[in-house]
ModelCIF file with pLDDT and N, C-alpha, C, O atoms, coordinates in Angstrom:
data_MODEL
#
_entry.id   MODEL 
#
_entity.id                         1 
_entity.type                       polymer 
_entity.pdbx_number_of_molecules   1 
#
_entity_poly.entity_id                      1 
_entity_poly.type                           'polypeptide(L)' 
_entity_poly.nstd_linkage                   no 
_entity_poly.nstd_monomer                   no 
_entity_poly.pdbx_seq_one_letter_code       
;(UNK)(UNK)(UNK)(UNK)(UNK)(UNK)(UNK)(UNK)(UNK)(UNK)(UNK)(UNK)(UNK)(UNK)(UNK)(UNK)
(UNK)(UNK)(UNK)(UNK)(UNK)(UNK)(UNK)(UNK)(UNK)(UNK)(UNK)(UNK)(UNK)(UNK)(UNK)(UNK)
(UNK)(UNK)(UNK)(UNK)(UNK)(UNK)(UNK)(UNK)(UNK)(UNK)(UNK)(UNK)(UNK)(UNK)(UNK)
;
_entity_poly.pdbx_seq_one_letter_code_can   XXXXXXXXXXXXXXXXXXXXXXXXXXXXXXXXXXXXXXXXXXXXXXX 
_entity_poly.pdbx_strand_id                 A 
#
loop_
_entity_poly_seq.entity_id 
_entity_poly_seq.num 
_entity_poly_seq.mon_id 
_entity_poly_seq.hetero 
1 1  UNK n 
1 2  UNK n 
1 3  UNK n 
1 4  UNK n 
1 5  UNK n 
1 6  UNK n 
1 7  UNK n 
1 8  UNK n 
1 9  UNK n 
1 10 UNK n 
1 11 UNK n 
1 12 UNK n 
1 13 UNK n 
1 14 UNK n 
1 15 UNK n 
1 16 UNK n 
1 17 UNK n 
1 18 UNK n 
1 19 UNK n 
1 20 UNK n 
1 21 UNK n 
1 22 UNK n 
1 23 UNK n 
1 24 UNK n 
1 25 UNK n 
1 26 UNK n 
1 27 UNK n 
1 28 UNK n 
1 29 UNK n 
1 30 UNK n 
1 31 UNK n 
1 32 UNK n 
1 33 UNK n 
1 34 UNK n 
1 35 UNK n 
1 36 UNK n 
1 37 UNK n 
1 38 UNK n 
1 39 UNK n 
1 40 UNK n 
1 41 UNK n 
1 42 UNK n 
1 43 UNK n 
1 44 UNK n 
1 45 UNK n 
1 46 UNK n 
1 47 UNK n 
#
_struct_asym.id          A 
_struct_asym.entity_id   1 
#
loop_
_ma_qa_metric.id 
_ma_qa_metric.mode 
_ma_qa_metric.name 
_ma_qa_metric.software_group_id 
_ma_qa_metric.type 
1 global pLDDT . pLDDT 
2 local  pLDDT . pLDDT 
#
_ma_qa_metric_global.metric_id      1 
_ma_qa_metric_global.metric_value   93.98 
_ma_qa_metric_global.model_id       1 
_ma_qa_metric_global.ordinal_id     1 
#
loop_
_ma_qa_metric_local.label_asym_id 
_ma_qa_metric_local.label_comp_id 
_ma_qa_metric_local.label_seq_id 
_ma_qa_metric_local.metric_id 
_ma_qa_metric_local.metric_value 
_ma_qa_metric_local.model_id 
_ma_qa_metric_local.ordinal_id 
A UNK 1  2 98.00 1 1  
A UNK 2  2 98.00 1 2  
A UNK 3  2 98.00 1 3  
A UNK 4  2 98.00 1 4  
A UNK 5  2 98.00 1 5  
A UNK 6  2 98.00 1 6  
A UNK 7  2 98.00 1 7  
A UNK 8  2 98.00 1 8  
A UNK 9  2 98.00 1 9  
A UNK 10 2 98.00 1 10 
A UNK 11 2 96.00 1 11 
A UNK 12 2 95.00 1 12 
A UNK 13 2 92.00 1 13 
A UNK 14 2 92.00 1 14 
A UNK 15 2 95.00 1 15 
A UNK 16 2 97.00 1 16 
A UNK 17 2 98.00 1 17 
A UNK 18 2 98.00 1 18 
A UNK 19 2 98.00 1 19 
A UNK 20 2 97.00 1 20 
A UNK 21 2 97.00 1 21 
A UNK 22 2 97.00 1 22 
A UNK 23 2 98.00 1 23 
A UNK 24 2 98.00 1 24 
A UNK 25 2 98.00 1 25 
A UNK 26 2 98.00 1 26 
A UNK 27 2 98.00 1 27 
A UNK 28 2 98.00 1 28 
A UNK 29 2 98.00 1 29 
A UNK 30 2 98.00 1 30 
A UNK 31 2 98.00 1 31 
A UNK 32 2 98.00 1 32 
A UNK 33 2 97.00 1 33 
A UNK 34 2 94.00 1 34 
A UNK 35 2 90.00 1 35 
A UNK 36 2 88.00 1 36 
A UNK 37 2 85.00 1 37 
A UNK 38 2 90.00 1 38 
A UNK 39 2 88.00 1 39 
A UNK 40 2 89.00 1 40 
A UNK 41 2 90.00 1 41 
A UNK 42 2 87.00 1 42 
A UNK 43 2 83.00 1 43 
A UNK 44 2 85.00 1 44 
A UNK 45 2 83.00 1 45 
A UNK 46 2 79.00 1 46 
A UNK 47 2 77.00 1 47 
#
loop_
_atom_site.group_PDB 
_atom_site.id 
_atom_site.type_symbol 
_atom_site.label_atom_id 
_atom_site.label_alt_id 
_atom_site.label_comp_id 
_atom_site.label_asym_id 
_atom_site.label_entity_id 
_atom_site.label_seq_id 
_atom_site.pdbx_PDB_ins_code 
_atom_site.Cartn_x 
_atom_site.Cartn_y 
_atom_site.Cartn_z 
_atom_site.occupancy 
_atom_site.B_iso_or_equiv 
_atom_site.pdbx_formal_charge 
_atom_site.auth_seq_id 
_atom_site.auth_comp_id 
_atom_site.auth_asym_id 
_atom_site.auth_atom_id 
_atom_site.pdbx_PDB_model_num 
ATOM 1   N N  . UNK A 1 1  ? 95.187  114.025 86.827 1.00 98.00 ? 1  UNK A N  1 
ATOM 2   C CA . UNK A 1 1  ? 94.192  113.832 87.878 1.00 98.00 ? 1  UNK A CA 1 
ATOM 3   C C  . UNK A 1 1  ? 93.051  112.912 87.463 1.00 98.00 ? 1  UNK A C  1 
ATOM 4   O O  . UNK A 1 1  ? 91.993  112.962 88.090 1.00 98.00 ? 1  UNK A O  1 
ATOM 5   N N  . UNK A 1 2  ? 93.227  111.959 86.302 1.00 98.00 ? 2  UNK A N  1 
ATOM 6   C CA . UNK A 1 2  ? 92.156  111.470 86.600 1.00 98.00 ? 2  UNK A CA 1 
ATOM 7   C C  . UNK A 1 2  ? 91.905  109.906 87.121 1.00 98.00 ? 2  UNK A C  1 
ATOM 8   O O  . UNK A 1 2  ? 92.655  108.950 87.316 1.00 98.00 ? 2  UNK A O  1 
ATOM 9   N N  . UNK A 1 3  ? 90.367  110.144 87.256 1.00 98.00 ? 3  UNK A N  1 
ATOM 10  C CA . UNK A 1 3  ? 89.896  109.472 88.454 1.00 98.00 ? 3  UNK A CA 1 
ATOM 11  C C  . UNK A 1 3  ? 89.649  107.913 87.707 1.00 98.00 ? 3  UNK A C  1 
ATOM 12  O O  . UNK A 1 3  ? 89.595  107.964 86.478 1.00 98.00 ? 3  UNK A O  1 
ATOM 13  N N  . UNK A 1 4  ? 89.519  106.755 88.235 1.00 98.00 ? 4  UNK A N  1 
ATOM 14  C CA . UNK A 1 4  ? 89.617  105.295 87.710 1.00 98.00 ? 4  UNK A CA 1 
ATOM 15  C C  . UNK A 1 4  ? 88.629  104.314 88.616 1.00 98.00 ? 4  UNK A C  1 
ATOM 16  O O  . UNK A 1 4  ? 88.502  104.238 89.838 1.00 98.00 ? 4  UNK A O  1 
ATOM 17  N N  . UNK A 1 5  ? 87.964  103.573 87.506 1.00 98.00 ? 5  UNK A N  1 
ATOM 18  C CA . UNK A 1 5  ? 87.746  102.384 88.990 1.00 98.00 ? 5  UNK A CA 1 
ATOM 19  C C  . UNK A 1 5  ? 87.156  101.106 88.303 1.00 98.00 ? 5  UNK A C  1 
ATOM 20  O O  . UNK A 1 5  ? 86.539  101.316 87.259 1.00 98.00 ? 5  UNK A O  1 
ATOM 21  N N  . UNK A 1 6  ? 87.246  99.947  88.690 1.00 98.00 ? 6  UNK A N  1 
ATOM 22  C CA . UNK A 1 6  ? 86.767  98.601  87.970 1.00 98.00 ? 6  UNK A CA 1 
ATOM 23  C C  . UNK A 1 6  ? 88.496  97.950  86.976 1.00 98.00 ? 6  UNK A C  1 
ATOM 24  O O  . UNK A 1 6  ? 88.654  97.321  85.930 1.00 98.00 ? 6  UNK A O  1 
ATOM 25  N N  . UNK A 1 7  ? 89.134  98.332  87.656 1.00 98.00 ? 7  UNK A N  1 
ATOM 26  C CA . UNK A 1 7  ? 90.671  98.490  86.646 1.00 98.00 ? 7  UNK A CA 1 
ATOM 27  C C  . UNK A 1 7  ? 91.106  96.839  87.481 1.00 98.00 ? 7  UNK A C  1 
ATOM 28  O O  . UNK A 1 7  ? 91.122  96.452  88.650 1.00 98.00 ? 7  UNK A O  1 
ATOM 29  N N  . UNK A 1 8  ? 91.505  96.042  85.761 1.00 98.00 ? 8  UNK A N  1 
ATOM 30  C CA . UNK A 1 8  ? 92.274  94.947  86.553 1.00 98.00 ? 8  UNK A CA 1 
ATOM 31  C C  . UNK A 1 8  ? 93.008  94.903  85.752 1.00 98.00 ? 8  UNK A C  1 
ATOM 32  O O  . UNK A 1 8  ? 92.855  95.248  84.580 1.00 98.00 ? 8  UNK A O  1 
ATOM 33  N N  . UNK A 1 9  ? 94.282  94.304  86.450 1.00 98.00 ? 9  UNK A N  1 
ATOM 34  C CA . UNK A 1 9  ? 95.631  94.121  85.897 1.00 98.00 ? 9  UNK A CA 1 
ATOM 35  C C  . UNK A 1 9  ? 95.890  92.547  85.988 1.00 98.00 ? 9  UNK A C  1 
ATOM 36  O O  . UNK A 1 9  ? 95.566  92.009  87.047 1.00 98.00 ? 9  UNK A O  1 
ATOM 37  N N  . UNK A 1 10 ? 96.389  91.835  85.076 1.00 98.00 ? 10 UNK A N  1 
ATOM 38  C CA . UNK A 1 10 ? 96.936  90.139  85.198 1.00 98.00 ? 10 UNK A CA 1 
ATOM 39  C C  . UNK A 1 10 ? 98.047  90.038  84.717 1.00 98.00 ? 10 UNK A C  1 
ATOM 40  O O  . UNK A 1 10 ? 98.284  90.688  83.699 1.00 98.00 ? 10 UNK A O  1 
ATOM 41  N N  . UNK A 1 11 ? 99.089  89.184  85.302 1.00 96.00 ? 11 UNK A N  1 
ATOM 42  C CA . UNK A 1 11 ? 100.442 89.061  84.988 1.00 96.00 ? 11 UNK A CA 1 
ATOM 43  C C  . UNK A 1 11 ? 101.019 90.147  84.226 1.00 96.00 ? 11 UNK A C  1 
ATOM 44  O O  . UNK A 1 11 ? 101.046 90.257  83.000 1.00 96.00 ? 11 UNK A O  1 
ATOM 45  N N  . UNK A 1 12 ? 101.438 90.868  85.029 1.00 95.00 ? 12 UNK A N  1 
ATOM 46  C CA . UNK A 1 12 ? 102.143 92.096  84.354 1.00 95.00 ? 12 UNK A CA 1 
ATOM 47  C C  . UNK A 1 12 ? 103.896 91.787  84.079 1.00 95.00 ? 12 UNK A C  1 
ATOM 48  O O  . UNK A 1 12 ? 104.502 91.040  84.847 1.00 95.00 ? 12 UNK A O  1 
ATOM 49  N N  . UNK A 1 13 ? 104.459 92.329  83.126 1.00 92.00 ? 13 UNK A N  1 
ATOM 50  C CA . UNK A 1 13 ? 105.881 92.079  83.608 1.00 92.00 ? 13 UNK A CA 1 
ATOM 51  C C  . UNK A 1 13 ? 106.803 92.497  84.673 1.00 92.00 ? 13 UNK A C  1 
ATOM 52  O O  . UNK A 1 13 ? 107.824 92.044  85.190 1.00 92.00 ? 13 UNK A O  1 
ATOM 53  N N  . UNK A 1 14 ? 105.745 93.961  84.858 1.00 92.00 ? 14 UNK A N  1 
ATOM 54  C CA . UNK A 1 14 ? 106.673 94.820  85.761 1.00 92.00 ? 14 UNK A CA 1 
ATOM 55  C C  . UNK A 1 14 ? 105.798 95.315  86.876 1.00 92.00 ? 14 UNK A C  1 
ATOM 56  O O  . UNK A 1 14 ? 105.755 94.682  87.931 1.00 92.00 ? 14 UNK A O  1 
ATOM 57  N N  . UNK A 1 15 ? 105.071 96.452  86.696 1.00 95.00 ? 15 UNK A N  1 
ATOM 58  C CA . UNK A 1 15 ? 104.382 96.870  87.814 1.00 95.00 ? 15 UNK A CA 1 
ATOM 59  C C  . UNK A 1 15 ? 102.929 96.550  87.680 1.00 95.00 ? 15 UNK A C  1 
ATOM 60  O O  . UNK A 1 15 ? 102.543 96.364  86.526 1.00 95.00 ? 15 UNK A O  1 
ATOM 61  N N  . UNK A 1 16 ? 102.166 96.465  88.516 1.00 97.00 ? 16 UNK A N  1 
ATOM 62  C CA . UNK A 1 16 ? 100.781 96.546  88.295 1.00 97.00 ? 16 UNK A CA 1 
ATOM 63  C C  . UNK A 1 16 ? 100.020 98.112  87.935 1.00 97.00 ? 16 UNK A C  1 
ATOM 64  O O  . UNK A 1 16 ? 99.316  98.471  86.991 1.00 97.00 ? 16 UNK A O  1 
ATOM 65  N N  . UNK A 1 17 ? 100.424 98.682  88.912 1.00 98.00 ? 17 UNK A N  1 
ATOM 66  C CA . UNK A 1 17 ? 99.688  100.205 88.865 1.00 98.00 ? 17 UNK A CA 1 
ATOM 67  C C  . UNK A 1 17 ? 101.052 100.826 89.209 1.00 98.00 ? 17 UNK A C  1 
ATOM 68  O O  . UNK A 1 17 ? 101.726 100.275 90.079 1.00 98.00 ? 17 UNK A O  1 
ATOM 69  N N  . UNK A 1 18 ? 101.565 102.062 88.520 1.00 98.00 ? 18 UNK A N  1 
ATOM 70  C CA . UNK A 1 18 ? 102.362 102.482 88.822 1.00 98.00 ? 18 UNK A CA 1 
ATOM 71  C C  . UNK A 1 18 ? 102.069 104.065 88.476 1.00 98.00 ? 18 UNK A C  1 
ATOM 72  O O  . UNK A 1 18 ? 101.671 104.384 87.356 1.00 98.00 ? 18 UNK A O  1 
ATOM 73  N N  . UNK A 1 19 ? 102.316 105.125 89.615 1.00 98.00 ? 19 UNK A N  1 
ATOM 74  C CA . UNK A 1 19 ? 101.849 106.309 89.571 1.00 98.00 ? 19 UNK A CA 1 
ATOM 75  C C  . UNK A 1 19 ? 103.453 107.450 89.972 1.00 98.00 ? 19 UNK A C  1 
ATOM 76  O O  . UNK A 1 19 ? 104.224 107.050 90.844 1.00 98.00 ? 19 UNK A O  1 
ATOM 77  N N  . UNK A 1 20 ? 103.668 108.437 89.428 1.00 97.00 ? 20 UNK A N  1 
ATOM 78  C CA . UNK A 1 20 ? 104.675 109.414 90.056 1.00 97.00 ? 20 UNK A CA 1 
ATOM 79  C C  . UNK A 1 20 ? 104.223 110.559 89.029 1.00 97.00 ? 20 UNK A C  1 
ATOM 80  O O  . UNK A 1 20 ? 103.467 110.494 88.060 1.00 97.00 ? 20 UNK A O  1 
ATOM 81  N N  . UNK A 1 21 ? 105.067 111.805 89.663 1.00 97.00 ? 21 UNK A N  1 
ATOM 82  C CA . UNK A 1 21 ? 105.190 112.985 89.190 1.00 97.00 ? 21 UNK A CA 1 
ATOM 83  C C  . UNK A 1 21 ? 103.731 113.933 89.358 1.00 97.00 ? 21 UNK A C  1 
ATOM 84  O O  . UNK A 1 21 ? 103.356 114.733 88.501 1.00 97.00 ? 21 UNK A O  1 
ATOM 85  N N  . UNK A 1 22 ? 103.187 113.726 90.332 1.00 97.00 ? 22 UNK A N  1 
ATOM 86  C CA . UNK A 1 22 ? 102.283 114.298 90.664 1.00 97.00 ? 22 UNK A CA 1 
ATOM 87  C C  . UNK A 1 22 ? 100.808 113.622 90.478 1.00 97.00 ? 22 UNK A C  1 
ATOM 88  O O  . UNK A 1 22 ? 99.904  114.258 91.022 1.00 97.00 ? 22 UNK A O  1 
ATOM 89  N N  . UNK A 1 23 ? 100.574 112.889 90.057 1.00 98.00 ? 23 UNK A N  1 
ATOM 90  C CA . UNK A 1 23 ? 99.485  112.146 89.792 1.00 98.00 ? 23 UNK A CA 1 
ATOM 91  C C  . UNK A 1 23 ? 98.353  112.360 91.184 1.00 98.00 ? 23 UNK A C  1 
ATOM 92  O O  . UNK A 1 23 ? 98.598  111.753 92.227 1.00 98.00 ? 23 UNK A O  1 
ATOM 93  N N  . UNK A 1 24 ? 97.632  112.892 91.124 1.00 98.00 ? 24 UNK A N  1 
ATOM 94  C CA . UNK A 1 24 ? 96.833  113.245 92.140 1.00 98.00 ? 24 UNK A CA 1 
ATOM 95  C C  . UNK A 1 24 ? 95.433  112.360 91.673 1.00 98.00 ? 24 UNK A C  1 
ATOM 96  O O  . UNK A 1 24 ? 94.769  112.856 92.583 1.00 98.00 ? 24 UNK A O  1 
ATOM 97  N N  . UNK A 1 25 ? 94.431  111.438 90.983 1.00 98.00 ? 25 UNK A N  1 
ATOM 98  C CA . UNK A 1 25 ? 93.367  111.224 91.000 1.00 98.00 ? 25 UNK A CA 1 
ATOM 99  C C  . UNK A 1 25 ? 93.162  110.104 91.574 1.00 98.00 ? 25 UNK A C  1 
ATOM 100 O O  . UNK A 1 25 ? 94.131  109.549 92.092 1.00 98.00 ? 25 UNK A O  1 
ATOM 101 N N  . UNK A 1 26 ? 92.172  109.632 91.617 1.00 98.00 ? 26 UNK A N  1 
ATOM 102 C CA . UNK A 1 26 ? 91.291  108.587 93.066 1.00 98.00 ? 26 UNK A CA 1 
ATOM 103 C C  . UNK A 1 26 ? 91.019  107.027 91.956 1.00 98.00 ? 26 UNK A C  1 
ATOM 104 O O  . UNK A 1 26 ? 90.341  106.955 90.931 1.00 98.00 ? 26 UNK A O  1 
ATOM 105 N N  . UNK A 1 27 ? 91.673  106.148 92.512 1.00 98.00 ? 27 UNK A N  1 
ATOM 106 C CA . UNK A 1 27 ? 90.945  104.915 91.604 1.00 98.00 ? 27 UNK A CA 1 
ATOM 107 C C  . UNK A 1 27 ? 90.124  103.851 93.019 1.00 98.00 ? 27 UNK A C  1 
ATOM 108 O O  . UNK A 1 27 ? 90.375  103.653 94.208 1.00 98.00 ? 27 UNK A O  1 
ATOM 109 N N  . UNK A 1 28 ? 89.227  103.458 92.181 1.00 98.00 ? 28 UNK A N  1 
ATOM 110 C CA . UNK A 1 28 ? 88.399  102.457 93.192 1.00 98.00 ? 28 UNK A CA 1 
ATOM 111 C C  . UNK A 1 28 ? 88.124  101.063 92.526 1.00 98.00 ? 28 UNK A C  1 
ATOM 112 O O  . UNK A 1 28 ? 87.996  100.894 91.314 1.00 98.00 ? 28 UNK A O  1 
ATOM 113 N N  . UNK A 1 29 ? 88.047  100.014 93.560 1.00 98.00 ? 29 UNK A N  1 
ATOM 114 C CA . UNK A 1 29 ? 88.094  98.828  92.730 1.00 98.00 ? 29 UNK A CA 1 
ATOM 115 C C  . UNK A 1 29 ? 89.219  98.405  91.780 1.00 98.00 ? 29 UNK A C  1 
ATOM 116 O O  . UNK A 1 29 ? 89.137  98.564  90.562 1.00 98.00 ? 29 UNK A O  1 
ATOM 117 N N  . UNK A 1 30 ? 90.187  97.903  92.346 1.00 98.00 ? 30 UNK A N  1 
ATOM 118 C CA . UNK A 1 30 ? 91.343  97.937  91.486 1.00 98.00 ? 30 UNK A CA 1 
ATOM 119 C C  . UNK A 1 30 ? 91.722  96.314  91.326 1.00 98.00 ? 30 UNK A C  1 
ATOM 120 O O  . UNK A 1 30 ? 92.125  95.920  92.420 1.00 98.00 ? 30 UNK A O  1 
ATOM 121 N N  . UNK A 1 31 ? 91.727  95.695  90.753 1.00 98.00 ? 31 UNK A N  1 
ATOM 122 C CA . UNK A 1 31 ? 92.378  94.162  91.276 1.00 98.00 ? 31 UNK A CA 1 
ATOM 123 C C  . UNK A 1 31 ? 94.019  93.898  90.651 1.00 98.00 ? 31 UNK A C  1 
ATOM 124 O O  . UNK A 1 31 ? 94.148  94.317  89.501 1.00 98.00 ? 31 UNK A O  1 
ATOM 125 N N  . UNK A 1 32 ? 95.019  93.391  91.138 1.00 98.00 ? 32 UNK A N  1 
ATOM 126 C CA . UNK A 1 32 ? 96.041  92.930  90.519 1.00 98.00 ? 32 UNK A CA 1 
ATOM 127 C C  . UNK A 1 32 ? 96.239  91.665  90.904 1.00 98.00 ? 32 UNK A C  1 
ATOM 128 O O  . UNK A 1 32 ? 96.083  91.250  92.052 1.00 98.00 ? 32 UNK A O  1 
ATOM 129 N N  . UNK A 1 33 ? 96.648  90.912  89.786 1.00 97.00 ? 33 UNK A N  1 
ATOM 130 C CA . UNK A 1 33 ? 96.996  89.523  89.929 1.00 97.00 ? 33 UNK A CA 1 
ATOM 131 C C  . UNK A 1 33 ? 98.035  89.165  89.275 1.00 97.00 ? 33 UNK A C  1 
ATOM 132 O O  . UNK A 1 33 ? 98.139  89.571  88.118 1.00 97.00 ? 33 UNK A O  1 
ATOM 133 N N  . UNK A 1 34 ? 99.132  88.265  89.873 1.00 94.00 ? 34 UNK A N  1 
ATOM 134 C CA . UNK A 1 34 ? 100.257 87.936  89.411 1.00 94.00 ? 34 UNK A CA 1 
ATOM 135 C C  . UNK A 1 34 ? 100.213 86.328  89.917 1.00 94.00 ? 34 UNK A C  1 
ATOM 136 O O  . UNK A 1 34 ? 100.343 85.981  91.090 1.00 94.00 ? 34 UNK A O  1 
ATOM 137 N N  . UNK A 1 35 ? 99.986  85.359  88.690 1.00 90.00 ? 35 UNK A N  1 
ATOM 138 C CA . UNK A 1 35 ? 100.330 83.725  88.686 1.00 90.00 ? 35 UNK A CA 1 
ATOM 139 C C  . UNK A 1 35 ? 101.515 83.562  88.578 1.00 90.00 ? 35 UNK A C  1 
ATOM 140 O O  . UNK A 1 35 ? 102.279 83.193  89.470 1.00 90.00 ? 35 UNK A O  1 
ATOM 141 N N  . UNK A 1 36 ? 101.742 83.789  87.623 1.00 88.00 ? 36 UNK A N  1 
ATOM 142 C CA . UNK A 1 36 ? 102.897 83.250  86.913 1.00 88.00 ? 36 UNK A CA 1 
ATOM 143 C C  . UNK A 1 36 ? 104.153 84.767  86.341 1.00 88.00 ? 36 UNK A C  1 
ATOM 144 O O  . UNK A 1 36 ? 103.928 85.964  86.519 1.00 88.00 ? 36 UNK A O  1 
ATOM 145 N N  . UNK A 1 37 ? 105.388 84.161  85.669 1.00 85.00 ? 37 UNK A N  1 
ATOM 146 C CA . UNK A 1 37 ? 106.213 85.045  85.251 1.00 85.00 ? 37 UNK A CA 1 
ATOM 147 C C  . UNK A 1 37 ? 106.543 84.694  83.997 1.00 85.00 ? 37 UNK A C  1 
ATOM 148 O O  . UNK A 1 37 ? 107.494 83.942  83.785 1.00 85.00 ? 37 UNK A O  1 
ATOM 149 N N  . UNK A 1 38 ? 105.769 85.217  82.997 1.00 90.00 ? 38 UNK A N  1 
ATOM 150 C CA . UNK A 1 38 ? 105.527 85.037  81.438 1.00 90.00 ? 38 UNK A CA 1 
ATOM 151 C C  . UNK A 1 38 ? 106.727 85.557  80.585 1.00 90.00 ? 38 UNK A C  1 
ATOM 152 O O  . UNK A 1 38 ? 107.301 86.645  80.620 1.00 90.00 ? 38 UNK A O  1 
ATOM 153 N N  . UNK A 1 39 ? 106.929 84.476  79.827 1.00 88.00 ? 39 UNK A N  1 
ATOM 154 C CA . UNK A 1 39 ? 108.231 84.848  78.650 1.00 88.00 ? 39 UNK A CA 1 
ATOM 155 C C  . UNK A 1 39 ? 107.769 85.711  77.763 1.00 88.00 ? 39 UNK A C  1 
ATOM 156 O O  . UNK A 1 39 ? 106.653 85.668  77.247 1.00 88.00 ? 39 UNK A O  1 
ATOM 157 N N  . UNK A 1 40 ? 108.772 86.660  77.531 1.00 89.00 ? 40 UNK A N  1 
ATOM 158 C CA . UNK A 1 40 ? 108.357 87.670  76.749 1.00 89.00 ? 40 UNK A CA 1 
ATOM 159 C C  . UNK A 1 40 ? 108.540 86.897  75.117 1.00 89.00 ? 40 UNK A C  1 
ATOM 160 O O  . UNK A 1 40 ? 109.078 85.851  74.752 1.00 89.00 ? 40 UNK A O  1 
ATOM 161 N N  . UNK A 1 41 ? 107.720 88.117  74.316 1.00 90.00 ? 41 UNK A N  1 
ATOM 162 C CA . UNK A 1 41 ? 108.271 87.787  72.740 1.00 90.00 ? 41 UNK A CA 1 
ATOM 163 C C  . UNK A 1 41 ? 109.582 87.805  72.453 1.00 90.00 ? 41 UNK A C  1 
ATOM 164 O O  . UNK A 1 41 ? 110.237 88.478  73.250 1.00 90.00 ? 41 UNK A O  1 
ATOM 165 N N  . UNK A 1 42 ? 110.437 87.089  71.238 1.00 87.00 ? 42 UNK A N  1 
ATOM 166 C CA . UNK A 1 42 ? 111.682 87.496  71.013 1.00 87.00 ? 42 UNK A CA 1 
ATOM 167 C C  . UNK A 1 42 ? 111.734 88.480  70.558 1.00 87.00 ? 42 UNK A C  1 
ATOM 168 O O  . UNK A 1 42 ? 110.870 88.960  69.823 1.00 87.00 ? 42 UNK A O  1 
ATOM 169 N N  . UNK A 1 43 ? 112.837 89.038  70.918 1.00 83.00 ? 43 UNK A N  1 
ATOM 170 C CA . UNK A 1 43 ? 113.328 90.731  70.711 1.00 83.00 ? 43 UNK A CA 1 
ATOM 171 C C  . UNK A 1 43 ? 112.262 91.971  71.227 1.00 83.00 ? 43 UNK A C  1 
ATOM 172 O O  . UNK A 1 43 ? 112.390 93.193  71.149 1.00 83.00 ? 43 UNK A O  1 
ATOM 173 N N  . UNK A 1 44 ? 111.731 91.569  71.495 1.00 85.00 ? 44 UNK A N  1 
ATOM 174 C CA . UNK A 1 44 ? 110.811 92.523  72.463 1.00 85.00 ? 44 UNK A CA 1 
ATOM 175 C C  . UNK A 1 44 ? 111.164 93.448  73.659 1.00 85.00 ? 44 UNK A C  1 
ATOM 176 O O  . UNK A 1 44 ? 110.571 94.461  74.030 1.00 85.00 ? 44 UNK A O  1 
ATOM 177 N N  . UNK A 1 45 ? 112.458 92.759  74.261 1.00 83.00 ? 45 UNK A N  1 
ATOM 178 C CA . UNK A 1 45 ? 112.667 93.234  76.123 1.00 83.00 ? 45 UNK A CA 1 
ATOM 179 C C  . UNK A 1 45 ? 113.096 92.056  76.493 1.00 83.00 ? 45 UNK A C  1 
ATOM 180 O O  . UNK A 1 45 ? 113.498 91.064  75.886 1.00 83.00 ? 45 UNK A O  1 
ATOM 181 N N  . UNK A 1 46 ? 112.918 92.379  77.778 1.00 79.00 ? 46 UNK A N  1 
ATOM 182 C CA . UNK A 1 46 ? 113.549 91.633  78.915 1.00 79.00 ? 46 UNK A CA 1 
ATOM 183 C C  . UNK A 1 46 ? 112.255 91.725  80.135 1.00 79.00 ? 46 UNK A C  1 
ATOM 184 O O  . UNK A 1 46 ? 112.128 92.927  80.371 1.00 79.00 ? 46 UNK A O  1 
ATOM 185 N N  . UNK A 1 47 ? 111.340 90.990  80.921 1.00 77.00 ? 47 UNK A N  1 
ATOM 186 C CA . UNK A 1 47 ? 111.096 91.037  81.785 1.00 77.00 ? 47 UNK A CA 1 
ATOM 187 C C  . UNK A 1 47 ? 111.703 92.334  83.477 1.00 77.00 ? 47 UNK A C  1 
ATOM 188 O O  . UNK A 1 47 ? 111.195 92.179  84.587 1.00 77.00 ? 47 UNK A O  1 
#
């Protein structure tokens, strides 16, 4: 439950904000931004 706010996210690989399994708290002021689709490190993952 907890509560969030002033939260920014930039080029993420995957989700920006991602919430399940009950997550009940309040965020305010949130920004997400996605430019571009950034190469990961080698051996790191996969996008």
């Amino acid at each position: 439950a907890v509560d969030g706010r002033h939260l920014v996210s930039y080029e993420a690989g995957d989700d920006h904000f991602d919430w399940s399994e009950g997550y009940v708290g309040r965020v305010q002021f949130a920004i997400g931004l996605q430019a571009a689709r950034l190469t990961p490190a080698a051996g790191s993952g996969f996008p």
